[in-house]
N, C-alpha and C. Protein backbone atom coordinates (compact mmCIF):
# COMPACT_ATOMS: atom_id res chain seq x y z
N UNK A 1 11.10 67.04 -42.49
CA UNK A 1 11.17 65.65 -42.83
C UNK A 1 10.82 64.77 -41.64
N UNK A 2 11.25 65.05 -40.47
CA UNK A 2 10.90 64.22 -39.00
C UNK A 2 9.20 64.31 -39.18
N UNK A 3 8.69 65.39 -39.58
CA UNK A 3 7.28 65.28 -39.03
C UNK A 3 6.67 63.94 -40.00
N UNK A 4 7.02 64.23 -41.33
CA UNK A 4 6.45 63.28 -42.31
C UNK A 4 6.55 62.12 -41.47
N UNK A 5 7.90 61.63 -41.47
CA UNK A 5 8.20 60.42 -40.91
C UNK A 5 7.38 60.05 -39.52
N UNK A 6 7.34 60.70 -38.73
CA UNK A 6 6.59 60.53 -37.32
C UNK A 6 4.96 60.04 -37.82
N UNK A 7 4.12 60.92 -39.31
CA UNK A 7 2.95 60.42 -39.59
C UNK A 7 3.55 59.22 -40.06
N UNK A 8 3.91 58.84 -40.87
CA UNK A 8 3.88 57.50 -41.35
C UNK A 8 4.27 56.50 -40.57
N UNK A 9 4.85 56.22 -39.37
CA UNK A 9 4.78 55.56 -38.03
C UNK A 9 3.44 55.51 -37.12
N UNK A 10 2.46 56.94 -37.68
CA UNK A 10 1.78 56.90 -36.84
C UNK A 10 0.65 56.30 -37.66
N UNK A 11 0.44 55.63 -38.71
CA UNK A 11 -0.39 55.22 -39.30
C UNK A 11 0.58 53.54 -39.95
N UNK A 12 0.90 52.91 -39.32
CA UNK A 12 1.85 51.85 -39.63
C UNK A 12 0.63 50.74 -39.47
N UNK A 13 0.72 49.64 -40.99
CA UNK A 13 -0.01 48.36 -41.07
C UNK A 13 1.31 47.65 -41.71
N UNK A 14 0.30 46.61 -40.88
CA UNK A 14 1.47 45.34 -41.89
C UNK A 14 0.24 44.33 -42.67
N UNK A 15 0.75 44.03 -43.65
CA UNK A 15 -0.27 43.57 -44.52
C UNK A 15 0.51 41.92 -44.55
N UNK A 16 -0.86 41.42 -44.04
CA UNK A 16 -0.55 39.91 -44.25
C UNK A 16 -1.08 39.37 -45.66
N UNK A 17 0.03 38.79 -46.88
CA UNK A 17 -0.50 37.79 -47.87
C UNK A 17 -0.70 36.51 -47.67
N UNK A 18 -0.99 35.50 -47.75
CA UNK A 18 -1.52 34.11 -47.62
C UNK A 18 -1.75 33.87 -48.63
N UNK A 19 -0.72 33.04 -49.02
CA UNK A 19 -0.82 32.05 -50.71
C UNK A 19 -1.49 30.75 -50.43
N UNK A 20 -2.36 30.59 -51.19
CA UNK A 20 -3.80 29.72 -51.00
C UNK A 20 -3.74 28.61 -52.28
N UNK A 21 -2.97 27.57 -52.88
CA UNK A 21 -2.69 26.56 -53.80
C UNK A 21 -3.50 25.88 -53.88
N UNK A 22 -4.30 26.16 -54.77
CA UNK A 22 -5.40 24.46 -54.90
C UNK A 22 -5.03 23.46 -54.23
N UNK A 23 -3.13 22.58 -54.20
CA UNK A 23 -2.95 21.32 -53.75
C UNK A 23 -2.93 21.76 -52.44
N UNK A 24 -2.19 22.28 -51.46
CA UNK A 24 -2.77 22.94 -50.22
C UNK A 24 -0.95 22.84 -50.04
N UNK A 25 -0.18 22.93 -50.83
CA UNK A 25 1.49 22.78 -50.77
C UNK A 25 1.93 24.50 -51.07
N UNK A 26 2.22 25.28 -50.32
CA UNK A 26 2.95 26.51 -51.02
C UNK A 26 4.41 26.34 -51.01
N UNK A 27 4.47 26.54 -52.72
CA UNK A 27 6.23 26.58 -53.21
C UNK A 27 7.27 27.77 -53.18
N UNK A 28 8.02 28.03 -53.27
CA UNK A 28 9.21 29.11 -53.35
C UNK A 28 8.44 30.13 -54.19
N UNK A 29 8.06 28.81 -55.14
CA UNK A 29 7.79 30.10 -56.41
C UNK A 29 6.86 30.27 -56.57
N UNK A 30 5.18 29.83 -55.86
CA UNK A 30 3.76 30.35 -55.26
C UNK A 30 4.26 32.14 -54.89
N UNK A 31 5.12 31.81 -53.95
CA UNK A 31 5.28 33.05 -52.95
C UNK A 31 5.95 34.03 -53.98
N UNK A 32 7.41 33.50 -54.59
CA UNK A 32 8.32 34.58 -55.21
C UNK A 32 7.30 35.06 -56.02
N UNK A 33 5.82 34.56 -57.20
CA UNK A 33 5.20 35.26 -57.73
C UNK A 33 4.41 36.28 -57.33
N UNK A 34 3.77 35.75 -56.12
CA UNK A 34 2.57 37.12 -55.56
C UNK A 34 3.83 38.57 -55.14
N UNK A 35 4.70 38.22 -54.96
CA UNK A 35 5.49 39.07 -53.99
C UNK A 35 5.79 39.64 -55.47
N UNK A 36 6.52 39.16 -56.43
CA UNK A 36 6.76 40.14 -57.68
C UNK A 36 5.46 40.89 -58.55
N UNK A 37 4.24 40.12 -58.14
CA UNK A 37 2.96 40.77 -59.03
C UNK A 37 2.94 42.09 -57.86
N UNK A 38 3.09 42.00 -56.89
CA UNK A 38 2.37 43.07 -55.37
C UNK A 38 3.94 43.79 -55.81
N UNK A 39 4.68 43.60 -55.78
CA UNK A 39 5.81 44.59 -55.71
C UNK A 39 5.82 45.72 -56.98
N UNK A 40 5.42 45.14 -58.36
CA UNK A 40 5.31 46.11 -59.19
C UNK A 40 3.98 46.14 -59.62
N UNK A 41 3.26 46.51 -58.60
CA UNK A 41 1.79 46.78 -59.19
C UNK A 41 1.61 46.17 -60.13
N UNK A 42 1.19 44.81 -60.25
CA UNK A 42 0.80 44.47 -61.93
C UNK A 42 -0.86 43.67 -61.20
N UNK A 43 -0.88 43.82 -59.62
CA UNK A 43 -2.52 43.56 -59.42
C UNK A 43 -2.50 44.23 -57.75
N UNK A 44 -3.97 44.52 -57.54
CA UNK A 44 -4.32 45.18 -56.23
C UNK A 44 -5.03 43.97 -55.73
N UNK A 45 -5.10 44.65 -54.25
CA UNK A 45 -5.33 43.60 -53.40
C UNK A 45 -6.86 43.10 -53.68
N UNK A 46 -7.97 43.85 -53.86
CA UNK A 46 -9.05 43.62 -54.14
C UNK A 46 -9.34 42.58 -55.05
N UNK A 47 -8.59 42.44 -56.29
CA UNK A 47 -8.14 41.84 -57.58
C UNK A 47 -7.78 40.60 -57.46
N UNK A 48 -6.71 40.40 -56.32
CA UNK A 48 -6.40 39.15 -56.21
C UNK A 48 -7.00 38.70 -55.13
N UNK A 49 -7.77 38.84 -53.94
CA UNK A 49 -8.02 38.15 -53.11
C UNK A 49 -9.52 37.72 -53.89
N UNK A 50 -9.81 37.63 -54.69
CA UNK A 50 -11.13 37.69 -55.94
C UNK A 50 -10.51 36.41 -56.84
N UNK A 51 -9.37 36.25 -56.70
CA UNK A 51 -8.74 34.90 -57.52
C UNK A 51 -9.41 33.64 -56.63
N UNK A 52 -9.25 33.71 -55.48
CA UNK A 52 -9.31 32.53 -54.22
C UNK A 52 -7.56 32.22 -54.45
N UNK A 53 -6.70 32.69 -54.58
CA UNK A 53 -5.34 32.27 -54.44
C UNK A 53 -4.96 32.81 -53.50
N UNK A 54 -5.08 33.92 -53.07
CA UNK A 54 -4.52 34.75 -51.81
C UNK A 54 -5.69 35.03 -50.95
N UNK A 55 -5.49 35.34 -49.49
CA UNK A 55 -6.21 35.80 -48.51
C UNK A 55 -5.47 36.92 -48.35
N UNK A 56 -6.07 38.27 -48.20
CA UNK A 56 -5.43 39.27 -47.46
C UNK A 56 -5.87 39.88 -46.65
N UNK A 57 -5.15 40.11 -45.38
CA UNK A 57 -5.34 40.88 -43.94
C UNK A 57 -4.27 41.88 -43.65
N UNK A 58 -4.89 42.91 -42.94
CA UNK A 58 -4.19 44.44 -43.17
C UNK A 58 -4.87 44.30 -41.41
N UNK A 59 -3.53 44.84 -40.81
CA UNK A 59 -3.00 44.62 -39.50
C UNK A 59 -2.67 46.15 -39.14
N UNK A 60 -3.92 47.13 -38.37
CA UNK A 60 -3.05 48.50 -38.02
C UNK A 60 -1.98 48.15 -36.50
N UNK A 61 -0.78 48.84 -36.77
CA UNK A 61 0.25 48.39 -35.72
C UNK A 61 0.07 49.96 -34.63
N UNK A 62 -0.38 49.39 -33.12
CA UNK A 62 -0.73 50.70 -32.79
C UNK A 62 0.80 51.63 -32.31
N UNK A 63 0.22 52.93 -32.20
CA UNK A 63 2.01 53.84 -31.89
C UNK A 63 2.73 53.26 -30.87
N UNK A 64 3.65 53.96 -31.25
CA UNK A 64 4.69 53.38 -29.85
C UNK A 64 4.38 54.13 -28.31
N UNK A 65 4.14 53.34 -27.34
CA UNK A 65 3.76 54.24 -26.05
C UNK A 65 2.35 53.46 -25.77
N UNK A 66 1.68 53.19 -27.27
CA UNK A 66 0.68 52.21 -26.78
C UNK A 66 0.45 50.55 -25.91
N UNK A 67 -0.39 50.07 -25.39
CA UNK A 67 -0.12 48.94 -24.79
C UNK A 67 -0.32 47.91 -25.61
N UNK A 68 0.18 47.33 -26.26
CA UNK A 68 -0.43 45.98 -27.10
C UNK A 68 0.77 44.59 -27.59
N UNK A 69 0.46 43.68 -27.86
CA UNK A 69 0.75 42.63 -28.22
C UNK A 69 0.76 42.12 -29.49
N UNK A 70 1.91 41.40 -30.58
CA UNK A 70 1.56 41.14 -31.44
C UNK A 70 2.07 39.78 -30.57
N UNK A 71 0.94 38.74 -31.62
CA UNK A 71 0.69 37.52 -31.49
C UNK A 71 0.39 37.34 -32.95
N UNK A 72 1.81 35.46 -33.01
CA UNK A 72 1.79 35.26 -34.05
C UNK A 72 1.85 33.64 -33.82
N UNK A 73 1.01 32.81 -34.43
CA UNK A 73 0.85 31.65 -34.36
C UNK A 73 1.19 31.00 -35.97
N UNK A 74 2.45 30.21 -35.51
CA UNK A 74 3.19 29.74 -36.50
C UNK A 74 2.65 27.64 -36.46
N UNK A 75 2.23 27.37 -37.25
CA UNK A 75 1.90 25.95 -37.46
C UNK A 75 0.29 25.62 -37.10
N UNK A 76 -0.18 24.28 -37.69
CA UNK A 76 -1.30 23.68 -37.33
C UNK A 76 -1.72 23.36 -38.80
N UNK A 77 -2.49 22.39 -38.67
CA UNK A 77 -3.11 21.41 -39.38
C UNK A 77 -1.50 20.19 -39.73
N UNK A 78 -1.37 20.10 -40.72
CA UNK A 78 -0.27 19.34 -41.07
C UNK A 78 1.46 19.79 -40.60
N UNK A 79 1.47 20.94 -40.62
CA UNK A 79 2.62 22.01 -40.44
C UNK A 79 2.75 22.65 -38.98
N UNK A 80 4.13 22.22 -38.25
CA UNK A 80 4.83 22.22 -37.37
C UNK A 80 5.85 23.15 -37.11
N UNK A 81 6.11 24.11 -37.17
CA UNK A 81 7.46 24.80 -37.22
C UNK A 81 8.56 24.36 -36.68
N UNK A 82 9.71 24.48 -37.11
CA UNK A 82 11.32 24.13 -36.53
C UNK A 82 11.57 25.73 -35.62
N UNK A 83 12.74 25.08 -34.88
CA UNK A 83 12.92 26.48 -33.93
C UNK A 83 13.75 27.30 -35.05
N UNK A 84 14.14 26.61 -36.67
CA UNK A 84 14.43 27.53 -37.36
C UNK A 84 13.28 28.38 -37.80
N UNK A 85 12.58 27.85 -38.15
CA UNK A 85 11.51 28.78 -38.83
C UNK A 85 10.97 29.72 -37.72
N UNK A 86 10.98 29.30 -36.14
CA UNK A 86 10.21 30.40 -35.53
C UNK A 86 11.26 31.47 -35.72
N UNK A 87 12.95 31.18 -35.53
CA UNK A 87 13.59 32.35 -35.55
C UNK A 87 13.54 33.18 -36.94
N UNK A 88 13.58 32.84 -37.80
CA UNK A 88 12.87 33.39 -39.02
C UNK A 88 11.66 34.30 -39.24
N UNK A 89 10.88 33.41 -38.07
CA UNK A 89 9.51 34.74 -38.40
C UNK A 89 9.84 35.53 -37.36
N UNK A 90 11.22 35.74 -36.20
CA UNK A 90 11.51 36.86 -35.59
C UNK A 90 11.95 37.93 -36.17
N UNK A 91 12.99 37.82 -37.29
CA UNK A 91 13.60 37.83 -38.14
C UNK A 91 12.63 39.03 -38.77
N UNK A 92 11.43 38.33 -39.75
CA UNK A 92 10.78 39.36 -40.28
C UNK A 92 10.05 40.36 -39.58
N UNK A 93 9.88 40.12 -38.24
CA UNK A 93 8.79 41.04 -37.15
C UNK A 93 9.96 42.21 -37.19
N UNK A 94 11.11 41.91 -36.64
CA UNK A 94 12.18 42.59 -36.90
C UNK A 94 12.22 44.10 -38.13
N UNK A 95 12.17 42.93 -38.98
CA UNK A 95 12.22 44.34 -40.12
C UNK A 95 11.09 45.01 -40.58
N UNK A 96 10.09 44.25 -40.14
CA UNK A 96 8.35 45.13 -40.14
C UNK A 96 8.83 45.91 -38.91
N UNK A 97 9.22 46.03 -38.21
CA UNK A 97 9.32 47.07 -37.20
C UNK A 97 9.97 48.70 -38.50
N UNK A 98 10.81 48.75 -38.87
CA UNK A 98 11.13 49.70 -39.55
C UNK A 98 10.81 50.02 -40.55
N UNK A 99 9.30 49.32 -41.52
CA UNK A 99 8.73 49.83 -42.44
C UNK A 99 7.44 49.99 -42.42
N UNK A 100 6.65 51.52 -42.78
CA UNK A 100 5.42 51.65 -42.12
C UNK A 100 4.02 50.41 -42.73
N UNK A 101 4.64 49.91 -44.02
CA UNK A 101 4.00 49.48 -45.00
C UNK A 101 4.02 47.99 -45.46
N UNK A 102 4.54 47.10 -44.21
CA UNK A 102 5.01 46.07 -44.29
C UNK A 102 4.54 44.70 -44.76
N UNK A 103 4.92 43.79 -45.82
CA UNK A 103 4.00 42.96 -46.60
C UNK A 103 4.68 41.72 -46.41
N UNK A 104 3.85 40.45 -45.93
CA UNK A 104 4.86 39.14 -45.93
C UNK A 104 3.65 38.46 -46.27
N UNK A 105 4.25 37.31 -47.10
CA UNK A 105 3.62 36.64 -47.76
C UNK A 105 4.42 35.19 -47.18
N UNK A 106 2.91 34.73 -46.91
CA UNK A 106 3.04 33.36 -46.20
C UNK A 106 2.12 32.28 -46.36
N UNK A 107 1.71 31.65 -45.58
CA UNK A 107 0.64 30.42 -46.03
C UNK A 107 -0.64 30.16 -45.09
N UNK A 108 -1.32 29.35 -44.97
CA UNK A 108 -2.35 29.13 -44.35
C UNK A 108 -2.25 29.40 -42.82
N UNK A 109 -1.23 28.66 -42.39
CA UNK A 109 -0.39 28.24 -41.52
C UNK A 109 -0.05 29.33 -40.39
N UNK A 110 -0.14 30.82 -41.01
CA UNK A 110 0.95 31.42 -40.00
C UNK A 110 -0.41 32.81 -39.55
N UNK A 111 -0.38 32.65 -38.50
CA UNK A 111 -1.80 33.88 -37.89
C UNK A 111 -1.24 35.08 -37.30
N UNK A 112 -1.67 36.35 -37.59
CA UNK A 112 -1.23 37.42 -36.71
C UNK A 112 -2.39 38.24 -36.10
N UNK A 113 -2.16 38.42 -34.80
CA UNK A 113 -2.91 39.67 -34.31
C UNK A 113 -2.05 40.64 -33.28
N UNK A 114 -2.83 41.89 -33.63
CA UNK A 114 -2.34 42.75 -32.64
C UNK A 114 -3.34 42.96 -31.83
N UNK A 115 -3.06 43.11 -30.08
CA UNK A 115 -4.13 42.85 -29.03
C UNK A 115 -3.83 43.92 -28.44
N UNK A 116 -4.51 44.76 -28.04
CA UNK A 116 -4.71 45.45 -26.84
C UNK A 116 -4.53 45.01 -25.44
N UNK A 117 -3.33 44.94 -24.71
CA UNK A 117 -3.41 44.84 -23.55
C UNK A 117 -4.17 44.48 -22.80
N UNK A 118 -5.42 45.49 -22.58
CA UNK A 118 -6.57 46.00 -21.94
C UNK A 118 -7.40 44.62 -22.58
N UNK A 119 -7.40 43.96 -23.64
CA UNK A 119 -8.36 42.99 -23.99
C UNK A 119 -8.02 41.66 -23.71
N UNK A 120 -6.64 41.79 -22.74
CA UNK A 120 -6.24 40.22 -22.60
C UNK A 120 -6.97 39.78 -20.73
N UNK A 121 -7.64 38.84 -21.00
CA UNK A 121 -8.69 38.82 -19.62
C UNK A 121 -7.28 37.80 -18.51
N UNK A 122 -6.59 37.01 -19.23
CA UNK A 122 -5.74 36.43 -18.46
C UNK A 122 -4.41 35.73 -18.91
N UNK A 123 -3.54 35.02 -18.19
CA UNK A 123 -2.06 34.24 -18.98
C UNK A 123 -2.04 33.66 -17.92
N UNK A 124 -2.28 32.29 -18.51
CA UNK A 124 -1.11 31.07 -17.81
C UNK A 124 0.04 30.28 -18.65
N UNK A 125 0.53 29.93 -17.58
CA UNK A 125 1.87 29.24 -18.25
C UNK A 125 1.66 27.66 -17.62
């Protein structure tokens, strides 16, 4: 059973949804729907990102021991985050840490990448 588990860590994505509203407003219940259509298979990702309602991005998370960075940029255009909401999206990084298969559904608004170390040329503060 350890070995299974060790592959499925070693092949870990997190799948970003992005609910995309004609008015450019995402509601409770924009989100609670994609998350109940994606939770019981009633559409694949191909299917719906073919609506123009959702954007989807599939994020490989590299193993542990590797060097990298997730970077997540919360706000822009109209939308600002509260230091509640950033602790919130700690919150979910949190529990994407313990599932190999991890799906959050969010809005225009919120960007993720994972960086390679090796590809960051510099940091200032």
């Amino acid at each position: 059973m350890k070995r299974s588990k060790k592959k499925l860590l070693a092949n870990r994505k997190l799948t970003i949804i992005k609910v995309l509203p004609k008015d450019g407003v995402v509601s409770a219940e924009d989100l609670d729907r994609w998350h109940f259509m994606f939770r019981n298979n009633l559409i694949d990702y191909q299917r719906a990102a073919s609506t123009g309602e959702v954007e989807i991005q599939e994020i490989a998370v590299p193993k542990r021991g590797e060097h990298f960075i997730t970077l997540v940029r919360v706000g822009g255009g109209d939308y600002s985050p509260t230091t509640e909401d950033l602790e919130q999206w700690r919150k979910v990084f949190e529990d994407a840490a313990k599932d190999p298969d991890f799906k959050i559904f969010t809005h225009e608004h919120v960007n993720i990448e994972v960086l390679d170390i090796h590809d960051i040329i510099a940091v200032e503060s």
